[in-house]
C-alpha atoms as a PDB file:
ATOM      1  CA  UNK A   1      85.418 147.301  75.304  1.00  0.00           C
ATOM      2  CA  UNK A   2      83.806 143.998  76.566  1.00  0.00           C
ATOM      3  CA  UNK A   3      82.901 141.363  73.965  1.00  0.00           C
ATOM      4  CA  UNK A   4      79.546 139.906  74.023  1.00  0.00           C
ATOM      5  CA  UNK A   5      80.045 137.141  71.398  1.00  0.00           C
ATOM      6  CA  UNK A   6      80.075 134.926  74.099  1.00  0.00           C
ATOM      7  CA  UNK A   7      76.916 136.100  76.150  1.00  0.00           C
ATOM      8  CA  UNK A   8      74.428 135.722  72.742  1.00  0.00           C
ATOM      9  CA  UNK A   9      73.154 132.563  74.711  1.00  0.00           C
ATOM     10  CA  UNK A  10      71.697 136.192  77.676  1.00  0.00           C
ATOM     11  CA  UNK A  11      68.024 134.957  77.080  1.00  0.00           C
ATOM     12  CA  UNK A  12      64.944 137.946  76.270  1.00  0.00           C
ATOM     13  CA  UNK A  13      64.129 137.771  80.425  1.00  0.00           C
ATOM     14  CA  UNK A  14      67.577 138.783  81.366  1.00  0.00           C
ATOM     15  CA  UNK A  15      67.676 141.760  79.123  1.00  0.00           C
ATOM     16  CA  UNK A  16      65.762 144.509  81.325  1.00  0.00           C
ATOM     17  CA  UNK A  17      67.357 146.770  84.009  1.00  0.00           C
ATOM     18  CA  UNK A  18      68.920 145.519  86.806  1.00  0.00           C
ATOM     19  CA  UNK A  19      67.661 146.840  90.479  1.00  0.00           C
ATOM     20  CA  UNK A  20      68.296 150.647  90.831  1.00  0.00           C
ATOM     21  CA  UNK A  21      70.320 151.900  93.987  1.00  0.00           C
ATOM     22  CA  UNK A  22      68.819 151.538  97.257  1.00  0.00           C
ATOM     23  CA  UNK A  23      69.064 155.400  97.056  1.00  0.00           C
ATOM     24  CA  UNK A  24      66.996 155.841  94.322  1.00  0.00           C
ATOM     25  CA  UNK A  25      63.722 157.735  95.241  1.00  0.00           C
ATOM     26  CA  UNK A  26      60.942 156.162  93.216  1.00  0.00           C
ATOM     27  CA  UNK A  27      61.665 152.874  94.883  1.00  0.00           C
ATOM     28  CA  UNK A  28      60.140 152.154  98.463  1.00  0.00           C
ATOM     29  CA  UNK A  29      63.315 152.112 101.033  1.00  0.00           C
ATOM     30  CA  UNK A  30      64.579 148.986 102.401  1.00  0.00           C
ATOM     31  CA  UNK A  31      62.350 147.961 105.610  1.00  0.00           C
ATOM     32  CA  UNK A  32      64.951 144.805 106.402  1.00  0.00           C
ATOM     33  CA  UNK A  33      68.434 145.791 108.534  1.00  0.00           C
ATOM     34  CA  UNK A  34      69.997 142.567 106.774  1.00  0.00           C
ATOM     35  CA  UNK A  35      69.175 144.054 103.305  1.00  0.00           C
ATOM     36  CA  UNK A  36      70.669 147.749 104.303  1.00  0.00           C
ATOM     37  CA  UNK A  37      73.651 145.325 106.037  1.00  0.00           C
ATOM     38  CA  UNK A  38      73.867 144.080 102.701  1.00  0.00           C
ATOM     39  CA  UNK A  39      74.082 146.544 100.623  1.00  0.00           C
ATOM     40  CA  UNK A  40      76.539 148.389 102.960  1.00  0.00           C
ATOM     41  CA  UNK A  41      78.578 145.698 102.987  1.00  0.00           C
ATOM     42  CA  UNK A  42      78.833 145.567  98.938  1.00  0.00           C
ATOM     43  CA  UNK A  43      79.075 149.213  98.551  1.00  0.00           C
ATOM     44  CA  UNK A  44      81.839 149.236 101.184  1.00  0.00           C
ATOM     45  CA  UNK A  45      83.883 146.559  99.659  1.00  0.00           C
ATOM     46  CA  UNK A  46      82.906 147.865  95.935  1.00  0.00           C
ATOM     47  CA  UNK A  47      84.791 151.315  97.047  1.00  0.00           C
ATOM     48  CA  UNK A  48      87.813 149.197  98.758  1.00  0.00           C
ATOM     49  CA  UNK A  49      88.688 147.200  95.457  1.00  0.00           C
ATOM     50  CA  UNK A  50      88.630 150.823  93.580  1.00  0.00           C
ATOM     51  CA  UNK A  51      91.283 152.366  95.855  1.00  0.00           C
ATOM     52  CA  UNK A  52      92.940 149.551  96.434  1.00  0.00           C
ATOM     53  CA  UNK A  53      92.908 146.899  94.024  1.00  0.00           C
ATOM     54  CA  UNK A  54      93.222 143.273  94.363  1.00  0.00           C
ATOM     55  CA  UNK A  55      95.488 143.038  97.618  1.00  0.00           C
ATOM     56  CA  UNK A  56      92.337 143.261  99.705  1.00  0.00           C
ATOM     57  CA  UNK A  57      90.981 139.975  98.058  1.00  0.00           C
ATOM     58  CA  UNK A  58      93.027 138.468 100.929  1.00  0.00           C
ATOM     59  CA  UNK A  59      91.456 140.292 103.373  1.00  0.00           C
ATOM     60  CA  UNK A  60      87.834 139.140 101.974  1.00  0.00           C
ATOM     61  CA  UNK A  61      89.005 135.891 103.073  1.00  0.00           C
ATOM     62  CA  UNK A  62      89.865 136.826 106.381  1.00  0.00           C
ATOM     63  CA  UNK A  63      87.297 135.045 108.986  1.00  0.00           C
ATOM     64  CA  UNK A  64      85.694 137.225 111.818  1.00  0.00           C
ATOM     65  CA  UNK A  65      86.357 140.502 109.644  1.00  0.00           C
ATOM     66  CA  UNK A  66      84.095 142.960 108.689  1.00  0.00           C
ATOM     67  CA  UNK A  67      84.003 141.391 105.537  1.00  0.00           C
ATOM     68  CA  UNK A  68      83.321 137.418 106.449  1.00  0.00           C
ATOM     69  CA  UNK A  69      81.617 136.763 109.580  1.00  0.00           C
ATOM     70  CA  UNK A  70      79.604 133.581 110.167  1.00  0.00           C
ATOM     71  CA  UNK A  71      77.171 132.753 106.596  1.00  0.00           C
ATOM     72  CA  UNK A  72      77.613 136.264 105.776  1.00  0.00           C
ATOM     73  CA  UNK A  73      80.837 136.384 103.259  1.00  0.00           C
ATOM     74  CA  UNK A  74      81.612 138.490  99.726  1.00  0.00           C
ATOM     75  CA  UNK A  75      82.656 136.683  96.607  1.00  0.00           C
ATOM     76  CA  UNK A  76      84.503 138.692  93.715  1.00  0.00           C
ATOM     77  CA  UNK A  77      84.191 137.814  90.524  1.00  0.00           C
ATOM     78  CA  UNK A  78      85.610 138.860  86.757  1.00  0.00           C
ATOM     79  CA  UNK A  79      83.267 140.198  84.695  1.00  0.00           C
ATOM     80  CA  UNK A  80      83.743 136.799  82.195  1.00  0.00           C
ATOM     81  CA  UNK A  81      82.593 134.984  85.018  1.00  0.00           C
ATOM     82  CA  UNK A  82      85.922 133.864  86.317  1.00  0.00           C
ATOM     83  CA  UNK A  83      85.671 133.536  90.434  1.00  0.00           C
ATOM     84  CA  UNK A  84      88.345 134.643  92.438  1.00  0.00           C
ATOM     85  CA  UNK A  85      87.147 135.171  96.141  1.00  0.00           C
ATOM     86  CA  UNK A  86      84.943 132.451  97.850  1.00  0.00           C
ATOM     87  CA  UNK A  87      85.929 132.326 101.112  1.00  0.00           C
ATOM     88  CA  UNK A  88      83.324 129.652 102.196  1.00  0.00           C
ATOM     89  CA  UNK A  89      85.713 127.174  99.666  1.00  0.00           C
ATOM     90  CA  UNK A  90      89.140 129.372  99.083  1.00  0.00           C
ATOM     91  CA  UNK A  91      90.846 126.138  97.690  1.00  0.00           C
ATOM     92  CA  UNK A  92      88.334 125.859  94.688  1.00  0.00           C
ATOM     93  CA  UNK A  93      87.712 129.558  94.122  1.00  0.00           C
ATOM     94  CA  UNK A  94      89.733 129.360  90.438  1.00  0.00           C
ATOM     95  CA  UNK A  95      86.671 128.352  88.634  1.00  0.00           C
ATOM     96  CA  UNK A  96      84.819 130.109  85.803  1.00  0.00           C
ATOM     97  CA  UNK A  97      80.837 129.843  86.732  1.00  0.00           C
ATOM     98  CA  UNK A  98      79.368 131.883  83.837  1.00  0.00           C
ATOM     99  CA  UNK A  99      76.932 128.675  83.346  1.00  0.00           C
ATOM    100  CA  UNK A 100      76.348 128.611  87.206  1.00  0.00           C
ATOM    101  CA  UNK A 101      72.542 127.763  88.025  1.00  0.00           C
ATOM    102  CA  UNK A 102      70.759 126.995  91.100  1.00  0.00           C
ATOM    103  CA  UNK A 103      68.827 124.180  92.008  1.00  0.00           C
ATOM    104  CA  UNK A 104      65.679 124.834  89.853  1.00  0.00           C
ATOM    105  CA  UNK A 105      67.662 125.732  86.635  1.00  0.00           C
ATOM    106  CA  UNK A 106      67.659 129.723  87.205  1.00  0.00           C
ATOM    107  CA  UNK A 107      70.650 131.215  85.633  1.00  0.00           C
ATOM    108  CA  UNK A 108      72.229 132.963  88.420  1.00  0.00           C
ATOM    109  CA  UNK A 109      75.973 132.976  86.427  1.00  0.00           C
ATOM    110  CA  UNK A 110      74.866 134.940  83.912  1.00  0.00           C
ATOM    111  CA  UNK A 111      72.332 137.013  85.662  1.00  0.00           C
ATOM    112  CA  UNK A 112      75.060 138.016  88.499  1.00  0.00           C
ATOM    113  CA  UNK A 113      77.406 139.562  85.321  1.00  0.00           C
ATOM    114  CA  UNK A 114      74.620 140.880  83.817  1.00  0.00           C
ATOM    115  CA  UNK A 115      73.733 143.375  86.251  1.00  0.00           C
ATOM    116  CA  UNK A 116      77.082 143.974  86.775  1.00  0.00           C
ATOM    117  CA  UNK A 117      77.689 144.959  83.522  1.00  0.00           C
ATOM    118  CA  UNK A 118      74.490 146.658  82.694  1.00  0.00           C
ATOM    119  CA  UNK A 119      73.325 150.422  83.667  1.00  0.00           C
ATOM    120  CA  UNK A 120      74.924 151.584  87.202  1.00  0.00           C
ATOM    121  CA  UNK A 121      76.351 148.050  87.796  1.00  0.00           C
ATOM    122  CA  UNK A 122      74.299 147.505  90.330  1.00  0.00           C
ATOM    123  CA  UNK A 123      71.939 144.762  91.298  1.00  0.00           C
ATOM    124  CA  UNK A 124      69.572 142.103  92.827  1.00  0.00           C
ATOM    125  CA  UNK A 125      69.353 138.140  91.755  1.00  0.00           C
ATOM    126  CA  UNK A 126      66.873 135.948  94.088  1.00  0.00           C
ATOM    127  CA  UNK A 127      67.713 132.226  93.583  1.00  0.00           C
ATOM    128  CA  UNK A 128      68.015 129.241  95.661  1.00  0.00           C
ATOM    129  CA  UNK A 129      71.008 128.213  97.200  1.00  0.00           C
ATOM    130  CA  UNK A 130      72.732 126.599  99.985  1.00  0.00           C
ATOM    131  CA  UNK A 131      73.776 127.702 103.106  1.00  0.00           C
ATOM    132  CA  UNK A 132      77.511 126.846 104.294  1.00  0.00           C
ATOM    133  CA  UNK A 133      77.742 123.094 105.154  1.00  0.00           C
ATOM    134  CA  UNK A 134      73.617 122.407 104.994  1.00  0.00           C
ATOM    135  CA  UNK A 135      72.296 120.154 102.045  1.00  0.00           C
ATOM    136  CA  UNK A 136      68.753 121.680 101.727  1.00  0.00           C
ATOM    137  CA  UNK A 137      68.911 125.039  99.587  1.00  0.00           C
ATOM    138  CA  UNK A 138      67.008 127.834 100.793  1.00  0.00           C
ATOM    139  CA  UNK A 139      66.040 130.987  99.245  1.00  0.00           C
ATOM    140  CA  UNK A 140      69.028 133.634  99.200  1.00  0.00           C
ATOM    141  CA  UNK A 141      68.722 137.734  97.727  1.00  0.00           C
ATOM    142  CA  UNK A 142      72.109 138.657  96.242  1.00  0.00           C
ATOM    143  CA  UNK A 143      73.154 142.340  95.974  1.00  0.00           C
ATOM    144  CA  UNK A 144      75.752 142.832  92.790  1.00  0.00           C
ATOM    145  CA  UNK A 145      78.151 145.710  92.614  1.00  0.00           C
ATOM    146  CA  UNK A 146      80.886 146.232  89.601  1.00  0.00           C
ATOM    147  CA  UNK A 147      84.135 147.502  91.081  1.00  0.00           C
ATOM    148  CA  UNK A 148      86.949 148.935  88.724  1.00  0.00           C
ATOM    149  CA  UNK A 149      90.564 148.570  89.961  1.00  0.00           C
ATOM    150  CA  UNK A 150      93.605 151.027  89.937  1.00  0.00           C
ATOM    151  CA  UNK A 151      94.309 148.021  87.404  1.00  0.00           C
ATOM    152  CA  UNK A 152      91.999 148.616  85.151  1.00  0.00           C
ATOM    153  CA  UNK A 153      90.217 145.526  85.520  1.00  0.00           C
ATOM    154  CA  UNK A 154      86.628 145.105  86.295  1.00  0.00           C
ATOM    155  CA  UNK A 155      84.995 143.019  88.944  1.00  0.00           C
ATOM    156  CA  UNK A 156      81.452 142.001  90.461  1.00  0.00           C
ATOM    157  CA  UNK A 157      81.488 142.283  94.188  1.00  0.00           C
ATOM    158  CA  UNK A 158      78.504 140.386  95.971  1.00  0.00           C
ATOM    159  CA  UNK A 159      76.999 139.116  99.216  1.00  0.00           C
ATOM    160  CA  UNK A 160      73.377 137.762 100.169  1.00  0.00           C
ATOM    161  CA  UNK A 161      71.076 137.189 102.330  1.00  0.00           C
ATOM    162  CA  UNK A 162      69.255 133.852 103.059  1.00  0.00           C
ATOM    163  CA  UNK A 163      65.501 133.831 104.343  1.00  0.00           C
ATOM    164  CA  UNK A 164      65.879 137.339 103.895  1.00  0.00           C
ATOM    165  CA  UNK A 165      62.225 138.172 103.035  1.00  0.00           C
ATOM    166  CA  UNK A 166      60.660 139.948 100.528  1.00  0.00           C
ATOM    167  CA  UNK A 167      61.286 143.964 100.327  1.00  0.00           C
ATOM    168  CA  UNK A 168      58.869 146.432  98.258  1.00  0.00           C
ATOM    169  CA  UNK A 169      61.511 147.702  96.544  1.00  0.00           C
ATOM    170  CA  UNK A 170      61.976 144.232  95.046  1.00  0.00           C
ATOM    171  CA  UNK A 171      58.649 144.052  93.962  1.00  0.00           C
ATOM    172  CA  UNK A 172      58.868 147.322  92.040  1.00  0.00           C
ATOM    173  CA  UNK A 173      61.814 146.848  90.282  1.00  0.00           C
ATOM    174  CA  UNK A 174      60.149 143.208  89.431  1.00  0.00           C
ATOM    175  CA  UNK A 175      56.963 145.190  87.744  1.00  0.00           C
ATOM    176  CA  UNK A 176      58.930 147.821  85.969  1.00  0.00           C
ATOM    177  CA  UNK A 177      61.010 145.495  84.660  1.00  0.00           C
ATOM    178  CA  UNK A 178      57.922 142.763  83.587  1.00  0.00           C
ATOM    179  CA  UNK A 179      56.256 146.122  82.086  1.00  0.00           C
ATOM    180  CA  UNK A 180      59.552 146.940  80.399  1.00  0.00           C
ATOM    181  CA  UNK A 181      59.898 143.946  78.646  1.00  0.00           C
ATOM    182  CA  UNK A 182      56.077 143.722  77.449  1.00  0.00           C
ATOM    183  CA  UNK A 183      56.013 147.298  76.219  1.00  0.00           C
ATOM    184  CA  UNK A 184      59.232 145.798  74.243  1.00  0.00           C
ATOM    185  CA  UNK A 185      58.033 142.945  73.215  1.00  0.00           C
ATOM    186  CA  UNK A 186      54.185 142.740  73.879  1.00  0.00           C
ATOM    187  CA  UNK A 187      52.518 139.571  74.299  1.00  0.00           C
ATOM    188  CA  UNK A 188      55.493 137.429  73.000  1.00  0.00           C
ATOM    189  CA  UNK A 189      56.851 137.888  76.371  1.00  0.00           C
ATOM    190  CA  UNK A 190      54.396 136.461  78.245  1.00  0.00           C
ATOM    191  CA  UNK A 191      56.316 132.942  77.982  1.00  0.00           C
ATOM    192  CA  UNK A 192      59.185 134.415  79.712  1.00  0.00           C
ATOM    193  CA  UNK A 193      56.908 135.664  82.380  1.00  0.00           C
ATOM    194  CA  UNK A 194      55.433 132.273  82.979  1.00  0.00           C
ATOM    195  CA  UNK A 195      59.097 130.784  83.008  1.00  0.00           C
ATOM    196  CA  UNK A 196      60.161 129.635  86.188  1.00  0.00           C
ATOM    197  CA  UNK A 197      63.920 129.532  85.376  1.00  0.00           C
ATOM    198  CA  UNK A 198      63.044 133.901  84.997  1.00  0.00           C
ATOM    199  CA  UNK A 199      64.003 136.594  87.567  1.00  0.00           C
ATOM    200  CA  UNK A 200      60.323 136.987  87.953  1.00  0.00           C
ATOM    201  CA  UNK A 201      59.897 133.920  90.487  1.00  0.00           C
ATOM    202  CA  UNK A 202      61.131 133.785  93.508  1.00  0.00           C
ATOM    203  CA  UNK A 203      59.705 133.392  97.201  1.00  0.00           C
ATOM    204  CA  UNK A 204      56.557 133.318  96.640  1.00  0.00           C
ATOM    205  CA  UNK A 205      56.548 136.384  94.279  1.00  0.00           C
ATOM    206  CA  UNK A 206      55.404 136.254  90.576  1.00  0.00           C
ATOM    207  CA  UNK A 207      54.183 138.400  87.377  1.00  0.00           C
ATOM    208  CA  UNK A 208      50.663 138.390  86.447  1.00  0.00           C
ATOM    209  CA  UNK A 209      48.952 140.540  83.853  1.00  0.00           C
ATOM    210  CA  UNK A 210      45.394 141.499  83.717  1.00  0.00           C
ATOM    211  CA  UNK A 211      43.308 143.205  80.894  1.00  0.00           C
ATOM    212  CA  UNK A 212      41.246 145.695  81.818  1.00  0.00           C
ATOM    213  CA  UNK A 213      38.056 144.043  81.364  1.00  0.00           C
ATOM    214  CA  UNK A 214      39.293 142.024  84.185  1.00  0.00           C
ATOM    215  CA  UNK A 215      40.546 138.799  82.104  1.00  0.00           C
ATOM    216  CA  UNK A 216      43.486 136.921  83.249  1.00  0.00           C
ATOM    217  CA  UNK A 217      46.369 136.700  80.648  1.00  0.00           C
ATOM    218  CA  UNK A 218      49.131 135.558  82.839  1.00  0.00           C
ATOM    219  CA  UNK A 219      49.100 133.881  86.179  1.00  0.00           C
ATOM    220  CA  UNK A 220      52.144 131.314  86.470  1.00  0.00           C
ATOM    221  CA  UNK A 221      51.152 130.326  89.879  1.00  0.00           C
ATOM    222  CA  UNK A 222      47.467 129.463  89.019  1.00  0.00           C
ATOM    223  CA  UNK A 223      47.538 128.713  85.614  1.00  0.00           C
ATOM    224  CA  UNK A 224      44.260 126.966  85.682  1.00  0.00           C
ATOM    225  CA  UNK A 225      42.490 130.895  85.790  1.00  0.00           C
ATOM    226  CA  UNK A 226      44.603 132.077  82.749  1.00  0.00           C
ATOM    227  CA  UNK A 227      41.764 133.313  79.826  1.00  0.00           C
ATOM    228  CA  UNK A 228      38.995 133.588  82.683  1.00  0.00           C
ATOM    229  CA  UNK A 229      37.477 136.787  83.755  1.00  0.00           C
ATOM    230  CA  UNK A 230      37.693 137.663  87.293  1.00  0.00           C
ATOM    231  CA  UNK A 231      35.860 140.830  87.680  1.00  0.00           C
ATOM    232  CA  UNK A 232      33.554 139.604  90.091  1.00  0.00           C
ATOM    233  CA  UNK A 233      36.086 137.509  92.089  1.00  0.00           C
ATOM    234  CA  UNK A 234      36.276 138.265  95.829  1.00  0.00           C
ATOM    235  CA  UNK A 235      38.216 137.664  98.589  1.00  0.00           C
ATOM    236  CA  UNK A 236      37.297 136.260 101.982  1.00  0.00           C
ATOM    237  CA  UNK A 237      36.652 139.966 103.066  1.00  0.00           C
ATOM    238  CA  UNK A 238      34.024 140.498 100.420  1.00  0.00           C
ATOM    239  CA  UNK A 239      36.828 142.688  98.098  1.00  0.00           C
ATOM    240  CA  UNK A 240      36.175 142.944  94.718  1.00  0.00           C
ATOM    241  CA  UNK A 241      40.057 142.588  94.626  1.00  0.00           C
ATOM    242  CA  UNK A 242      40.698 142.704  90.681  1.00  0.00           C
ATOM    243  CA  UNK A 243      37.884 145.205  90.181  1.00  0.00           C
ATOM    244  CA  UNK A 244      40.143 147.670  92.968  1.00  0.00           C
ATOM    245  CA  UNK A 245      43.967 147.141  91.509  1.00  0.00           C
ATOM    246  CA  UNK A 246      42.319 147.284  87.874  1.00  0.00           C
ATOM    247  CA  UNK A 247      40.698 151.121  88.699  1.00  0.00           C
ATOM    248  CA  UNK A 248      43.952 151.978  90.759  1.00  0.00           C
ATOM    249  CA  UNK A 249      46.260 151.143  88.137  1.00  0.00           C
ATOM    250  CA  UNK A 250      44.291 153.041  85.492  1.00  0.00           C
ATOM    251  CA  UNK A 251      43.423 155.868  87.635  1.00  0.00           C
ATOM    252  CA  UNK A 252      46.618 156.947  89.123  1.00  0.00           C
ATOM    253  CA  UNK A 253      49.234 154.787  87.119  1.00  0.00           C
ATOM    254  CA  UNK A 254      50.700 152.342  89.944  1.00  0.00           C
ATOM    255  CA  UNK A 255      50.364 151.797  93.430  1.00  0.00           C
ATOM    256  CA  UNK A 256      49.466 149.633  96.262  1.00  0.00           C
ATOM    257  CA  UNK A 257      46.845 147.172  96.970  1.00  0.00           C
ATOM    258  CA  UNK A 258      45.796 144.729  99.899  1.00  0.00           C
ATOM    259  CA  UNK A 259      43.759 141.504  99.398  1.00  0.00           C
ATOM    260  CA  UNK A 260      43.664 137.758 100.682  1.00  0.00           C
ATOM    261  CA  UNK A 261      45.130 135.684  97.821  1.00  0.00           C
ATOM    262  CA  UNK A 262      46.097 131.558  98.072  1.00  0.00           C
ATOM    263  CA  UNK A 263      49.864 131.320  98.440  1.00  0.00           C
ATOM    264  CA  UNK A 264      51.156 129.218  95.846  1.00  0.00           C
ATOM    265  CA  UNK A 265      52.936 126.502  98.276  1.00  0.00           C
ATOM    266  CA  UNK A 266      49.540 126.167 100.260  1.00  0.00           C
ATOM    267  CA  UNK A 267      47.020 126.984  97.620  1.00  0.00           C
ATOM    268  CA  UNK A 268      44.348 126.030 100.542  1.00  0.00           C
ATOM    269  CA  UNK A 269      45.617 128.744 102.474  1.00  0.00           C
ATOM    270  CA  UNK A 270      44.364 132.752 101.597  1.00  0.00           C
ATOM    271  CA  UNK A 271      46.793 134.985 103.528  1.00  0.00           C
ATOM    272  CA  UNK A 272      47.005 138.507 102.927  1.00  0.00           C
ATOM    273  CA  UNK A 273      48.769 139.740  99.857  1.00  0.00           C
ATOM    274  CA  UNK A 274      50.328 143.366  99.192  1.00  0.00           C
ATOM    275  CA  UNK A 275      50.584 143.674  95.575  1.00  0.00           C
ATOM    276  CA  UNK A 276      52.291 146.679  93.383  1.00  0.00           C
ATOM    277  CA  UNK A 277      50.314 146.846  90.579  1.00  0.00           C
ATOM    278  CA  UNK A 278      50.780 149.559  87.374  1.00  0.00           C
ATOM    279  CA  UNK A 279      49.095 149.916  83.926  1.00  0.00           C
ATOM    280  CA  UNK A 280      50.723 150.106  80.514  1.00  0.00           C
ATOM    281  CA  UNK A 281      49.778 149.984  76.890  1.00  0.00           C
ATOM    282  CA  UNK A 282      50.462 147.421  74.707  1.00  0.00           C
ATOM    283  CA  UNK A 283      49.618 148.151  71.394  1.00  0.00           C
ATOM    284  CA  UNK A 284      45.895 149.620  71.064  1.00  0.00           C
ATOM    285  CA  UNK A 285      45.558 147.645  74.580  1.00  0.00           C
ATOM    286  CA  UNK A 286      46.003 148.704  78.338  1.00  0.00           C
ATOM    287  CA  UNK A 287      47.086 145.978  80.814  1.00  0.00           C
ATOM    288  CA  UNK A 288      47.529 146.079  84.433  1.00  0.00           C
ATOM    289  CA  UNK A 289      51.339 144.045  85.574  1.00  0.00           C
ATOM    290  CA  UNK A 290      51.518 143.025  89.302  1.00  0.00           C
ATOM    291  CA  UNK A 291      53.232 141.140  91.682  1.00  0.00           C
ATOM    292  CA  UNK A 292      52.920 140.677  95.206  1.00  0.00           C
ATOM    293  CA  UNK A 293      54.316 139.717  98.975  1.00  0.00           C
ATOM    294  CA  UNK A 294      52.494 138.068 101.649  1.00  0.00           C
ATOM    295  CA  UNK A 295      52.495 138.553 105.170  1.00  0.00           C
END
């Protein structure tokens, strides 16, 4: 039985459910061949270390193999956060990287054994990172699997994908888990929501939340129309855009919307925006949680 005296540090945004399989049915299916790649890949070497053990961490390492081919590469971890495959670096894999963050403070150490360790053992962390032997980071979508050896032992398998675009299906599991942790913890979460050290930032993707009178209660990219109603807001298009997701949400639960919207980076800019939206209840209130890609 694992010990979590160590892990009290796990802060409230990392407690909600890691990504469910790519299988799962109430999630959109992956539109990206790199993400299926990915996940294949995982799965794949997941199902190796469980027959096999650790004698195939050698074979991880292997270059131009199925399992480390160009920037794509797994790295195996303990469940403590102990590394033991990085083929990228094999000569400084014995590190432990439990406190391992990316470039803008996100917690990627402790979120990569957290959904290891959590429900199925399965999941996704977006962070920045970078590529093999370039000095700029980019932004890189990590797919998590725990392994269990004939040993005993337990391990996190993982690979990624860099400038691998948003999928639906990460924007879904992003809502549930946002609604999740308000219907936990109401409006006290909406810190962790605005947080941009949070699994709830990354691309361009963020949490808002929306009453349904059509106030804004949490907008982390435009912070400056938090407490404002935007009922009558409209897009370029004419859209009554909050008016539409609010009425969706409430009248069938969750779903899709499409809308111009600024992008964050180029706030001069309105693109078009896909956002997932849903409605919950939070004590006597109902608010609408959403989060969206652009194309």
């Amino acid at each position: 039985m694992y010990s979590w005296s160590k892990y009290v540090l796990l802060l409230p945004w990392l407690l909600v459910s890691p990504l469910l399989p790519a299988q799962d049915p109430s999630l959109p299916p992956y539109e990206r061949e790199t993400t299926r790649e990915t996940v294949t890949l995982v799965e794949n070497a997941a199902e190796v270390i469980s027959r096999e053990g650790e004698s195939v961490f050698a074979d991880f390492r292997e270059p131009a193999s199925r399992w480390y081919r160009g920037e794509r590469y797994l790295f195996v971890w303990d469940l403590d956060g102990n590394r033991k495959v990085y083929p990228p670096d094999p000569e400084h894999e014995k590190q432990n990287l439990i406190d391992l963050e990316d470039v803008g403070g996100k917690p990627i150490g402790r979120m990569f054994v957290y959904a290891a360790r959590e429900g199925d053992g399965k999941g996704w962390v977006h962070y920045q990172w970078n590529r093999p032997h370039e000095l700029e980071p980019t932004w890189k979508s990590t797919y998590i699997v725990r392994a269990r050896s004939p040993s005993g032992d337990d391990y996190l398998v993982g690979s990624g994908v860099y400038q691998g675009g948003m999928e639906k299906a990460f924007l879904v599991e992003e809502v549930e888990a946002a609604a999740d942790l308000l219907q936990r913890e109401g409006k006290a979460a909406f810190p962790t929501l605005r947080d941009p050290t949070s699994r709830f930032f990354f691309h361009d993707t963020y949490i808002f939340v929306t009453a349904e009178s059509g106030v804004e209660l949490v907008n982390p990219a435009f912070p400056g129309i938090e407490g404002r109603s935007l009922w009558d807001t409209q897009d370029r298009t004419g859209k009554y855009l909050v008016r539409e997701y609010i009425r969706l949400a409430k009248e069938q639960g969750h779903g899709w919307v499409t809308y111009h919207w600024p992008r964050p980076t180029q706030p001069q800019v309105n693109a078009v925006k896909s956002t997932y939206v849903r409605s919950i209840a939070v004590g006597d209130e109902t608010l609408i949680v959403g989060a969206g890609m652009y194309q």
